[in-house]
N, C-alpha and C. Protein backbone atom coordinates (compact mmCIF):
# COMPACT_ATOMS: atom_id res chain seq x y z
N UNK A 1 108.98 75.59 94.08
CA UNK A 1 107.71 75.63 94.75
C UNK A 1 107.47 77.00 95.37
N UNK A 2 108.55 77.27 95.99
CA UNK A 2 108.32 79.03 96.76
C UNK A 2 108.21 79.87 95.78
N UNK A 3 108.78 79.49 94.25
CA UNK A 3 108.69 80.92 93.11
C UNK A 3 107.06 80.75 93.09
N UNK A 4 106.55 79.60 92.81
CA UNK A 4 105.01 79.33 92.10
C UNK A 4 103.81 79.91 93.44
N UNK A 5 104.24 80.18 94.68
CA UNK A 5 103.76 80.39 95.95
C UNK A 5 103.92 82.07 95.41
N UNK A 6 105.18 82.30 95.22
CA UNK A 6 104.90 83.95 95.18
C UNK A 6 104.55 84.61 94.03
N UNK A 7 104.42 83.70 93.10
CA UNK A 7 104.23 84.49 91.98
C UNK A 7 102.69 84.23 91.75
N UNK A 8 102.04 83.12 92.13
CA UNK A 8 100.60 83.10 92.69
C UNK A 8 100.13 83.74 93.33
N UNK A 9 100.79 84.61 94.73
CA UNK A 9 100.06 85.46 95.55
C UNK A 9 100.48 86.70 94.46
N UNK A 10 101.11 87.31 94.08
CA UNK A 10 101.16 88.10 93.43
C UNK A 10 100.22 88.55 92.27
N UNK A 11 99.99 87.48 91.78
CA UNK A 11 99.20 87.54 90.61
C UNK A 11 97.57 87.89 90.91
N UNK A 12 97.45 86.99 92.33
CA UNK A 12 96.25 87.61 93.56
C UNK A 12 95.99 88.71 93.85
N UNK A 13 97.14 89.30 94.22
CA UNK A 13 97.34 90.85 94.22
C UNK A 13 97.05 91.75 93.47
N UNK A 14 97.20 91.51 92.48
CA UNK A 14 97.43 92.37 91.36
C UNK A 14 95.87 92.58 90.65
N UNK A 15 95.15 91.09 90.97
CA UNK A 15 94.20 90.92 90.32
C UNK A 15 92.88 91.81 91.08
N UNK A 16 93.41 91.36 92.29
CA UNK A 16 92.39 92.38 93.76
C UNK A 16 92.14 93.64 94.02
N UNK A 17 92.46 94.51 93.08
CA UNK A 17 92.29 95.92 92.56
C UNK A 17 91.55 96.20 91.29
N UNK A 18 91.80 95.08 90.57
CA UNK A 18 91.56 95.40 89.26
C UNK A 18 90.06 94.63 88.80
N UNK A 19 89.35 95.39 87.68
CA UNK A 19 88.18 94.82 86.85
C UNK A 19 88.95 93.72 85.86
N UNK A 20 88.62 92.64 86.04
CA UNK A 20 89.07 92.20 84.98
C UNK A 20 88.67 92.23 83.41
N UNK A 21 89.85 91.74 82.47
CA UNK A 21 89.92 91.85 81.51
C UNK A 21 88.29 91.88 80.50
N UNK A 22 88.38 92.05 79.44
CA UNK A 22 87.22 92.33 78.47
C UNK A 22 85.88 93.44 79.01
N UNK A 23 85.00 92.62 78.52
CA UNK A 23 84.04 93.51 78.68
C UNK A 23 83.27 94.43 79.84
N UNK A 24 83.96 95.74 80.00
CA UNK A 24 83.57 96.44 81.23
C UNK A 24 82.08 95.79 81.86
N UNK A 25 81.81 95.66 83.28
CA UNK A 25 80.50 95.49 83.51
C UNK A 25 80.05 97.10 83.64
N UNK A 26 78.55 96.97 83.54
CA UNK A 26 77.50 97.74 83.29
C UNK A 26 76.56 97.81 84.38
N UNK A 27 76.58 98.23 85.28
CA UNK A 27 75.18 98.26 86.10
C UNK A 27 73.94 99.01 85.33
N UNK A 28 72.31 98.35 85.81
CA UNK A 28 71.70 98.68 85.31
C UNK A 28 71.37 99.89 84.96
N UNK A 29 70.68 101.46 84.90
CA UNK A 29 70.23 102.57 84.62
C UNK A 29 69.38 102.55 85.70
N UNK A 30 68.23 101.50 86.34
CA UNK A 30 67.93 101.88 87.86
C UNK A 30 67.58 100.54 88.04
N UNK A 31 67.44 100.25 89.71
CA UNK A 31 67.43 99.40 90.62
C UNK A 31 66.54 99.30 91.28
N UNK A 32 65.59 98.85 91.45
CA UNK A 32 64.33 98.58 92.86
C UNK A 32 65.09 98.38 94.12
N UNK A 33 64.89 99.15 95.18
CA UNK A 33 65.31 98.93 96.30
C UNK A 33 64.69 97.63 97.55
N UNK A 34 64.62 97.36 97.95
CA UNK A 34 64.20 96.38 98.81
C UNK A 34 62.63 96.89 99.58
N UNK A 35 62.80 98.57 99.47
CA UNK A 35 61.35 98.64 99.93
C UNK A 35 60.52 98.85 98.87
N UNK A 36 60.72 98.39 97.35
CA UNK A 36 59.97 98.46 96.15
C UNK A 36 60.39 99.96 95.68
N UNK A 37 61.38 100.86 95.81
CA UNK A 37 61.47 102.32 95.53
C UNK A 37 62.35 102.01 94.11
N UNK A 38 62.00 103.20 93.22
CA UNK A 38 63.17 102.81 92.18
C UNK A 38 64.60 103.80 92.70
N UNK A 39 66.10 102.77 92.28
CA UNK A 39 67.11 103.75 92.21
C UNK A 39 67.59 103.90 91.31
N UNK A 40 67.82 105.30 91.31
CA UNK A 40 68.42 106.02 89.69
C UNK A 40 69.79 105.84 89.62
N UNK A 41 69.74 104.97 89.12
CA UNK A 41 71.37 104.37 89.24
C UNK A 41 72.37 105.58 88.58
N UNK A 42 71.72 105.47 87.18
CA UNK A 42 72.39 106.44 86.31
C UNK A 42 72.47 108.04 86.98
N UNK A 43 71.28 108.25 87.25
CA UNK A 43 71.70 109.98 88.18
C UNK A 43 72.76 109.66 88.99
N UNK A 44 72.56 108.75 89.98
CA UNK A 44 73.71 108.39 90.48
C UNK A 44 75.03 108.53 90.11
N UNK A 45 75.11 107.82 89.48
CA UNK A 45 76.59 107.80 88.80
C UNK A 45 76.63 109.01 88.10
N UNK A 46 76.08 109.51 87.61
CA UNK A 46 76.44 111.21 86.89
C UNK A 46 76.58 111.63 87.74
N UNK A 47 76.05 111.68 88.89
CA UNK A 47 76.34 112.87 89.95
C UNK A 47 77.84 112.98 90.72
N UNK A 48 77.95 111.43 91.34
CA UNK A 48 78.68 110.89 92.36
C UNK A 48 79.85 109.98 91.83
N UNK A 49 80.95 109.97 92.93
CA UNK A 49 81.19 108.48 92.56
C UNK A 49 80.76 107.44 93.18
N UNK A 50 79.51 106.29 92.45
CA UNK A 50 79.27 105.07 92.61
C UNK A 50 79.80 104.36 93.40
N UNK A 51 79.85 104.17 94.43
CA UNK A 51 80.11 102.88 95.38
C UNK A 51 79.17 101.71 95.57
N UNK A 52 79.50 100.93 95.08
CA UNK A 52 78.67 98.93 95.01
C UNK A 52 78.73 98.38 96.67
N UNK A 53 78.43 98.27 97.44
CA UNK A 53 78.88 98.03 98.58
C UNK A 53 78.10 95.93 98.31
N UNK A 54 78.57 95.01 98.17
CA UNK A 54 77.91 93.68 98.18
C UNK A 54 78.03 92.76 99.26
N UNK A 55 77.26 92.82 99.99
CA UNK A 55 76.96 91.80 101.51
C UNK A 55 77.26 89.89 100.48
N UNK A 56 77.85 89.00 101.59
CA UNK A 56 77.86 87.85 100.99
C UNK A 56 76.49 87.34 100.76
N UNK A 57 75.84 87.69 102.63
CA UNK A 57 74.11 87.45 102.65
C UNK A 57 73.78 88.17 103.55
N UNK A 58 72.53 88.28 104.30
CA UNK A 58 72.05 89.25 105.14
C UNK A 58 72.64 88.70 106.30
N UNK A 59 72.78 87.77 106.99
CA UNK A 59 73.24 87.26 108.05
C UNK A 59 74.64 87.42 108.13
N UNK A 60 75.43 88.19 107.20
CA UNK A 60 77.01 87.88 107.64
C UNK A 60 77.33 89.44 108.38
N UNK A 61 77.98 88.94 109.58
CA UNK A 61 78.46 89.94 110.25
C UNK A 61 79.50 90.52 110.32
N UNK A 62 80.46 89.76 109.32
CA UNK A 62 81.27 91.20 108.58
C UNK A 62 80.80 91.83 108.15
N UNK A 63 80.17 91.27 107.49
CA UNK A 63 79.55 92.73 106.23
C UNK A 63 78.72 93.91 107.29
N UNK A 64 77.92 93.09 107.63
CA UNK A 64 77.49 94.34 108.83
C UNK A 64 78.39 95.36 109.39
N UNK A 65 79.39 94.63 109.57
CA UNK A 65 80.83 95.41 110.04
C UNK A 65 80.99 96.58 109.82
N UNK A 66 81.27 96.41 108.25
CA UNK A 66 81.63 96.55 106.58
C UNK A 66 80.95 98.45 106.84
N UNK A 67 79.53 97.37 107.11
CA UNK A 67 78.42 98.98 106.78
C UNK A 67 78.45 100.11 107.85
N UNK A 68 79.18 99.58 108.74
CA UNK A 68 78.95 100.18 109.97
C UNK A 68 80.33 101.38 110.21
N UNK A 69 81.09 100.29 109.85
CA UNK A 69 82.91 101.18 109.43
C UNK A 69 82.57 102.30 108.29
N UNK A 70 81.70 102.06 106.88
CA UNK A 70 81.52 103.15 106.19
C UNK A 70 80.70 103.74 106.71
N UNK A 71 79.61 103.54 107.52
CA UNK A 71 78.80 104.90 108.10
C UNK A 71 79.87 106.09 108.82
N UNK A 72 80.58 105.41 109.41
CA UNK A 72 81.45 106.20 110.58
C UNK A 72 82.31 107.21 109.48
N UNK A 73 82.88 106.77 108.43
CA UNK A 73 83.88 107.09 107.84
C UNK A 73 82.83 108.28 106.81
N UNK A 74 81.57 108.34 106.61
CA UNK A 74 80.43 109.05 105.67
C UNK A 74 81.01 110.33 105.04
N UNK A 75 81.35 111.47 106.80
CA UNK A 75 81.68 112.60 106.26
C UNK A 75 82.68 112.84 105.39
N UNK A 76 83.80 112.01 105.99
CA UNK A 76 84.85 111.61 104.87
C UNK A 76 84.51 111.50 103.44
N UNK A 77 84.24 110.27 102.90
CA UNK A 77 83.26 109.85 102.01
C UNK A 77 82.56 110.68 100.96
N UNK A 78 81.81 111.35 101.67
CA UNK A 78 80.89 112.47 101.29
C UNK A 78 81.94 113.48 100.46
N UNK A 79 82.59 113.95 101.13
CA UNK A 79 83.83 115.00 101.03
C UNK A 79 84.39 114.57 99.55
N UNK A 80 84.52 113.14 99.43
CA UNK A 80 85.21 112.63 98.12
C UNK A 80 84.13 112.25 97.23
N UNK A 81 82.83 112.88 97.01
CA UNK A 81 82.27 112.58 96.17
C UNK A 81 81.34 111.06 96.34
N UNK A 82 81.26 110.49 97.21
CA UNK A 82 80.47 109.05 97.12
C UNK A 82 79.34 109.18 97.64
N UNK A 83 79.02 108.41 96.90
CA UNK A 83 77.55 107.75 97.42
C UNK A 83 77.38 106.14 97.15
N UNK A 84 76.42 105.65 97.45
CA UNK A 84 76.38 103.97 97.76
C UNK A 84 74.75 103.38 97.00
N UNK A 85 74.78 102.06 97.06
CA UNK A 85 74.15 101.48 97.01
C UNK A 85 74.43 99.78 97.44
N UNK A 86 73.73 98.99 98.35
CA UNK A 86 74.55 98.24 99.28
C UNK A 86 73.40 96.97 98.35
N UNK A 87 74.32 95.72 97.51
CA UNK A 87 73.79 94.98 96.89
C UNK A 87 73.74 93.50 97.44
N UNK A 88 73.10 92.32 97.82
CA UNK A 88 73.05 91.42 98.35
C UNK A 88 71.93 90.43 98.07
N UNK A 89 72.30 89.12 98.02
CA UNK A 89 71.46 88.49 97.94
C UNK A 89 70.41 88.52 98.64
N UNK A 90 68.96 88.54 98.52
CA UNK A 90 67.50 88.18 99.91
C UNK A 90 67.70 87.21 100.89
N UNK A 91 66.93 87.17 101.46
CA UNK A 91 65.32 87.67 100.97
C UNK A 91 65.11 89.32 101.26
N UNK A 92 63.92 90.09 100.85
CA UNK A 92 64.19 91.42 101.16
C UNK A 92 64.11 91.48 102.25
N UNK A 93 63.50 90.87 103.31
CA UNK A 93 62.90 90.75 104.56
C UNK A 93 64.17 91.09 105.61
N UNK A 94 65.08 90.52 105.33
CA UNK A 94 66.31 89.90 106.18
C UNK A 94 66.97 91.24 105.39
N UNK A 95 67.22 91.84 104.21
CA UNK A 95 67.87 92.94 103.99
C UNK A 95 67.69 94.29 104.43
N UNK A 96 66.31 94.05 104.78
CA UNK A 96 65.31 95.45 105.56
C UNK A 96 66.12 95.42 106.81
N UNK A 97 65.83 94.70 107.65
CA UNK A 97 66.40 94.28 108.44
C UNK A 97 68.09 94.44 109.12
N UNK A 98 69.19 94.00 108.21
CA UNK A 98 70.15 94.76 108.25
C UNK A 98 70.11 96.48 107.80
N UNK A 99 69.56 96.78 106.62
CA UNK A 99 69.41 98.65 107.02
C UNK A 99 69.08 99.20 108.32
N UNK A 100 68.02 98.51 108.65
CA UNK A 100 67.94 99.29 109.98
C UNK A 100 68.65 98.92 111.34
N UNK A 101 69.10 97.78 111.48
CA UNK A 101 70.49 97.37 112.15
C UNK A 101 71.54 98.22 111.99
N UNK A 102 71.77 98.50 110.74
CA UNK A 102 73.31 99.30 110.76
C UNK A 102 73.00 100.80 110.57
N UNK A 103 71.61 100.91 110.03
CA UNK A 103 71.40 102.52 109.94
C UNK A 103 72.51 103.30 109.14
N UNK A 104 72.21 102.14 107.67
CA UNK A 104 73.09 102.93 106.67
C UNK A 104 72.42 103.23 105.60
N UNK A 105 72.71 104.76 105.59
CA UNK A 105 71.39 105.28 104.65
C UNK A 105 71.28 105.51 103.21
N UNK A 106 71.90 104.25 102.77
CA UNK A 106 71.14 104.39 101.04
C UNK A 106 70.74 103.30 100.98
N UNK A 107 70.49 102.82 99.43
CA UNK A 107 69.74 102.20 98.88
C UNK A 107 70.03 100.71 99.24
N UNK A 108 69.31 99.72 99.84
CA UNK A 108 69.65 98.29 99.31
C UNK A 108 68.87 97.84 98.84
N UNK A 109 69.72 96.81 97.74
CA UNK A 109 69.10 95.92 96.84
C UNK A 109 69.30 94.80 96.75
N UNK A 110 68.34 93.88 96.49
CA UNK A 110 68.24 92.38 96.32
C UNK A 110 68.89 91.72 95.00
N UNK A 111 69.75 91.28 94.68
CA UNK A 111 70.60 91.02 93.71
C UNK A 111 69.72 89.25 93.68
N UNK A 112 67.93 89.45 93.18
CA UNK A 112 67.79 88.04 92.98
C UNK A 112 68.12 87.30 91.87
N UNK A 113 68.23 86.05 91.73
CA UNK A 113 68.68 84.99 91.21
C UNK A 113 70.47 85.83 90.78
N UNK A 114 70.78 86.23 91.92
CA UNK A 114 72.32 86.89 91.57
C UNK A 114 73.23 87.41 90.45
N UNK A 115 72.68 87.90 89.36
CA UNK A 115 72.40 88.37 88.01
C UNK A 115 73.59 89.47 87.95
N UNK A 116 73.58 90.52 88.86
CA UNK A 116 74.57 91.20 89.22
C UNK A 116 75.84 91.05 89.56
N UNK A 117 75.70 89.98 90.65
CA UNK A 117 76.91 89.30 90.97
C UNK A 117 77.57 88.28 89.89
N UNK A 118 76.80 87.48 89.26
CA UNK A 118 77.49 87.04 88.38
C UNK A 118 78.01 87.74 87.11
N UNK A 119 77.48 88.62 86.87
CA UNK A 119 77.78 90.03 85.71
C UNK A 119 79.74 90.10 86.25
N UNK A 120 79.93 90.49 87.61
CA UNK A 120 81.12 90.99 87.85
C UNK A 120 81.81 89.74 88.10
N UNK A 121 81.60 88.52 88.01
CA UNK A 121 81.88 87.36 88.64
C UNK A 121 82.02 87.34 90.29
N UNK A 122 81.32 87.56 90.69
CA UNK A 122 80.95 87.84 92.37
C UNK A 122 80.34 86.99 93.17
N UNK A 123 79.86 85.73 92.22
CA UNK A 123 79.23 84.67 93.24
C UNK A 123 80.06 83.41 94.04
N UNK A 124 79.76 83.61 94.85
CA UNK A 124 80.73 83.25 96.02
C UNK A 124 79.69 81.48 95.75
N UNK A 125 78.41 81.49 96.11
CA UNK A 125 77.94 79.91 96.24
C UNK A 125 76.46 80.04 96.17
N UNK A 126 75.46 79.17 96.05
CA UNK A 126 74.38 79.40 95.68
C UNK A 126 73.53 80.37 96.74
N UNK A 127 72.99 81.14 96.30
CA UNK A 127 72.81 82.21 97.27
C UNK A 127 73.57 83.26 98.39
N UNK A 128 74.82 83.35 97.75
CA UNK A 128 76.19 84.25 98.52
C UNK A 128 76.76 84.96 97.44
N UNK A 129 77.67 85.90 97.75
CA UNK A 129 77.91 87.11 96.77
C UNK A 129 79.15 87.10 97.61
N UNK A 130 80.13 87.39 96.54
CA UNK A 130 81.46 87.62 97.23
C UNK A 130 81.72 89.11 97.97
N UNK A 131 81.76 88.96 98.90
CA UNK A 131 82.30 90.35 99.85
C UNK A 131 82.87 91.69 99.23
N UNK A 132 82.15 92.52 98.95
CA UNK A 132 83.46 93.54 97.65
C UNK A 132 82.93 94.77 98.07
N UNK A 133 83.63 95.83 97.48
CA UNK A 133 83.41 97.22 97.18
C UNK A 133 83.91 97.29 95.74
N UNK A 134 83.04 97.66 95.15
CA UNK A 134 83.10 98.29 93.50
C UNK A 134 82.82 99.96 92.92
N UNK A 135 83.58 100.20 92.64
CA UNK A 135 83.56 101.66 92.07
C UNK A 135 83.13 101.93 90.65
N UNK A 136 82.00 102.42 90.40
CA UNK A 136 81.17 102.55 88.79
C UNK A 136 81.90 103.92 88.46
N UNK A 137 82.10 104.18 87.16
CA UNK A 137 82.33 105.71 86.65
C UNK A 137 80.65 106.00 86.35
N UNK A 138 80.85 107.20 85.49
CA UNK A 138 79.38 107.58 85.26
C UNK A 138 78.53 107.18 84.04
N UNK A 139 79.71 106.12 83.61
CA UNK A 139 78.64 105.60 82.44
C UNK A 139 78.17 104.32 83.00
N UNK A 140 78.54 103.66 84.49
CA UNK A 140 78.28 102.83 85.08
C UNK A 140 78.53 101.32 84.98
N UNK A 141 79.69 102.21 84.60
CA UNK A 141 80.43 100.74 84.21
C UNK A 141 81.41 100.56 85.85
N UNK A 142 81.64 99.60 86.00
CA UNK A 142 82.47 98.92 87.18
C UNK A 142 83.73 99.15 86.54
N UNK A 143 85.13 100.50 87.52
CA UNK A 143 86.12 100.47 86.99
C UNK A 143 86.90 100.38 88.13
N UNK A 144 86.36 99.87 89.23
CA UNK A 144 87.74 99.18 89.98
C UNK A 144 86.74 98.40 91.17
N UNK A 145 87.62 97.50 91.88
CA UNK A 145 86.89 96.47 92.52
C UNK A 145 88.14 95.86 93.60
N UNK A 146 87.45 95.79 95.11
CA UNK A 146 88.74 94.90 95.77
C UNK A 146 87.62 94.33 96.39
N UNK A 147 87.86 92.59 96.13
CA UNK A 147 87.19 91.45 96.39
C UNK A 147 87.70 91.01 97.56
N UNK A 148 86.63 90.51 98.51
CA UNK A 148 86.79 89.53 99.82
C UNK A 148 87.05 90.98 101.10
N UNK A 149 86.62 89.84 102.07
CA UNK A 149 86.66 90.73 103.57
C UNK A 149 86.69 89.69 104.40
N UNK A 150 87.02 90.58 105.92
CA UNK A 150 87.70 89.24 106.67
C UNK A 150 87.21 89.89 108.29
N UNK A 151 87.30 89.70 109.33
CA UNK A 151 86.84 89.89 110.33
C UNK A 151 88.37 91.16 110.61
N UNK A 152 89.41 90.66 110.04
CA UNK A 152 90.50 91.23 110.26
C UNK A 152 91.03 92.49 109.17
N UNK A 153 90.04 92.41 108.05
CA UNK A 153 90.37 92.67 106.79
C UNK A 153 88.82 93.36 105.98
N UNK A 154 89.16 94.76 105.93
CA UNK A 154 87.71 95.51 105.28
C UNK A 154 88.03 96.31 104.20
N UNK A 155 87.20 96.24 103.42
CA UNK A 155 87.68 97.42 102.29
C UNK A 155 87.59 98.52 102.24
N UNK A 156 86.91 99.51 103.62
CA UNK A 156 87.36 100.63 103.36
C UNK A 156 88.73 101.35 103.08
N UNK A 157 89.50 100.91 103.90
CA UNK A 157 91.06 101.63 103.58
C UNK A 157 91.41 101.75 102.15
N UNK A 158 91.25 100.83 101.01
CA UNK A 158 91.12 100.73 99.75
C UNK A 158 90.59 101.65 99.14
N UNK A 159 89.10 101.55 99.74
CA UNK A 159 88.84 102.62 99.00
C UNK A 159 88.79 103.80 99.22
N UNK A 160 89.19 104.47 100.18
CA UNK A 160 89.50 105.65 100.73
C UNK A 160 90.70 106.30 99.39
N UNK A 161 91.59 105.12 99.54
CA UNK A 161 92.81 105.16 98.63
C UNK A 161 91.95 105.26 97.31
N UNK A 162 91.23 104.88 96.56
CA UNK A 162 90.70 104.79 95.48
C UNK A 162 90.13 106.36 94.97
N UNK A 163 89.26 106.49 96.29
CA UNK A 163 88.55 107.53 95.68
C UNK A 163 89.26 109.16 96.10
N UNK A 164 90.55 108.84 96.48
CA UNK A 164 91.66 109.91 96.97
C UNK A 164 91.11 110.75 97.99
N UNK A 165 90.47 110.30 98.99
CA UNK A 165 90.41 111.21 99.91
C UNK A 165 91.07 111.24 100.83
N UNK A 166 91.38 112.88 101.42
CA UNK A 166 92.30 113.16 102.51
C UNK A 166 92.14 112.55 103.84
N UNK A 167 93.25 112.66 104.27
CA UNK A 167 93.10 112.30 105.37
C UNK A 167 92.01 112.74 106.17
N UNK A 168 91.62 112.19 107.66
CA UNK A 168 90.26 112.51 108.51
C UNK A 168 90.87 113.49 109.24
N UNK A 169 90.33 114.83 108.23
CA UNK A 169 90.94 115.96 109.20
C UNK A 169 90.70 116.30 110.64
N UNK A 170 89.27 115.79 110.87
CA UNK A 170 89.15 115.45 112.72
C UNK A 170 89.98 114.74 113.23
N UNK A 171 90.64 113.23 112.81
CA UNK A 171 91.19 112.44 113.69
C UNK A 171 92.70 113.46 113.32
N UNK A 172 93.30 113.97 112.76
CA UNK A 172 94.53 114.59 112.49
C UNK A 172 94.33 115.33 113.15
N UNK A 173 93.37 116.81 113.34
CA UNK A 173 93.37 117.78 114.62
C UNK A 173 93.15 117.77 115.69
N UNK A 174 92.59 116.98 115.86
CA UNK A 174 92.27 116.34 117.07
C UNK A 174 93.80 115.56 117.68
N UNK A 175 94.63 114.93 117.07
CA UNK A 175 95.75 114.20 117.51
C UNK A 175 96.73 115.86 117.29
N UNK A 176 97.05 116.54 116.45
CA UNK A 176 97.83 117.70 116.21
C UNK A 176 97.29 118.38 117.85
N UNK A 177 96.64 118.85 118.03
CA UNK A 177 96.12 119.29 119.28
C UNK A 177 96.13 119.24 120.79
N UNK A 178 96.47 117.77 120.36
CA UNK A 178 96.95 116.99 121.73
C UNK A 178 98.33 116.93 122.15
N UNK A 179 99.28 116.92 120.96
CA UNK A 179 100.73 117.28 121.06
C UNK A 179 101.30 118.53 121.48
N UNK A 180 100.44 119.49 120.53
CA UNK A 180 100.19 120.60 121.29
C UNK A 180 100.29 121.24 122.80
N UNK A 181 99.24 121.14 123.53
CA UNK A 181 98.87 121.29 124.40
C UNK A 181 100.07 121.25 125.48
N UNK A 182 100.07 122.79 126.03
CA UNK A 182 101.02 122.69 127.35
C UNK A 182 100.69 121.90 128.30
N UNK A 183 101.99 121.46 128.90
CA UNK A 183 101.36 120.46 130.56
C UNK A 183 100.57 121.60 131.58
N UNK A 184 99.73 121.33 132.18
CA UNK A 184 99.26 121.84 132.97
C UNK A 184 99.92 122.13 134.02
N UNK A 185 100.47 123.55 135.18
CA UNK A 185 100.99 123.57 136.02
C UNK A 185 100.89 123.28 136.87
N UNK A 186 101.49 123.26 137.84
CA UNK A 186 101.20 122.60 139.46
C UNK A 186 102.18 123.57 140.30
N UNK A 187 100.47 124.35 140.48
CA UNK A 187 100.80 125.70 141.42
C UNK A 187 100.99 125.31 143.06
């Protein structure tokens, strides 16, 4: 029973990084944004590396979390080449709504009748999208993916690791600096 326990979480593991097997998914060539704008998906992805950012629904406040931890982390981010597009089930109303709540500045989109999400197998339940960060290359295909989030548990660290960026050279000089620093005397 304990082999079938670990060789099950393992197999979890293993799977939680990875696109699965067969046919790469494809995101579209462009996207309507929630305020009716088109996104150029494809410039996108030629330019950048693609980040999928997928809310379960507008009301979940991890995900809000989610958006709020990658704003902070941006310059970083930026540095490694990303850019975003934050995908979720509607209504648009309620997705407007979280953009300007979290004041995260790219594109969101309404993933209606969940077409997208089910493309990557991402549907969590009728009208929910499983929690993820997805990484497109530039032919826009989805080539890596870590599914689910948790109040305790976010996918940036993942993908930090994914998209190889260095460490946060502010939070490192900033701490190098502080070690640094002579004690102050006491004249």
């Amino acid at each position: 029973m304990a082999r079938r326990a670990l060789l099950a979480i393992g197999l979890a593991f293993a799977l939680s990084g990875a696109v699965r097997a067969g046919a790469p998914v494809t995101l579209p060539a462009t996207l309507t944004d929630v305020y009716g704008k088109p996104v150029d998906v494809a410039a996108l992805a030629s330019r950048h590396r693609l980040v999928v950012v997928t809310l379960k629904e507008p009301a979940c406040p991890v995900c809000r979390s989610q958006l709020e931890r990658l704003r902070s982390e941006l310059p970083r981010l930026l540095s490694c080449g990303a850019t975003f597009v934050v995908l979720a089930p509607g209504p648009r109303d309620a997705l407007r709504a979280v953009a300007d709540a979290t004041g995260f500045p790219y594109p969101f989109v309404e993933d209606r009748d969940l077409a997208l999400a089910r493309a990557a197998d991402l549907v969590l339940a009728p009208g929910q999208i499983v929690p993820a960060i997805l990484v497109a290359n530039e032919r826009r295909e989805v080539v890596w993916m870590d599914r689910g989030r948790s109040p305790t548990s976010f996918n940036d660290p993942a993908l930090l690791a994914e998209l190889r960026c260095p460490p946060d050279q502010m939070a490192t000089g900033s701490a190098r600096a502080a070690r640094g620093r002579a004690p102050a005397s006491r004249g």
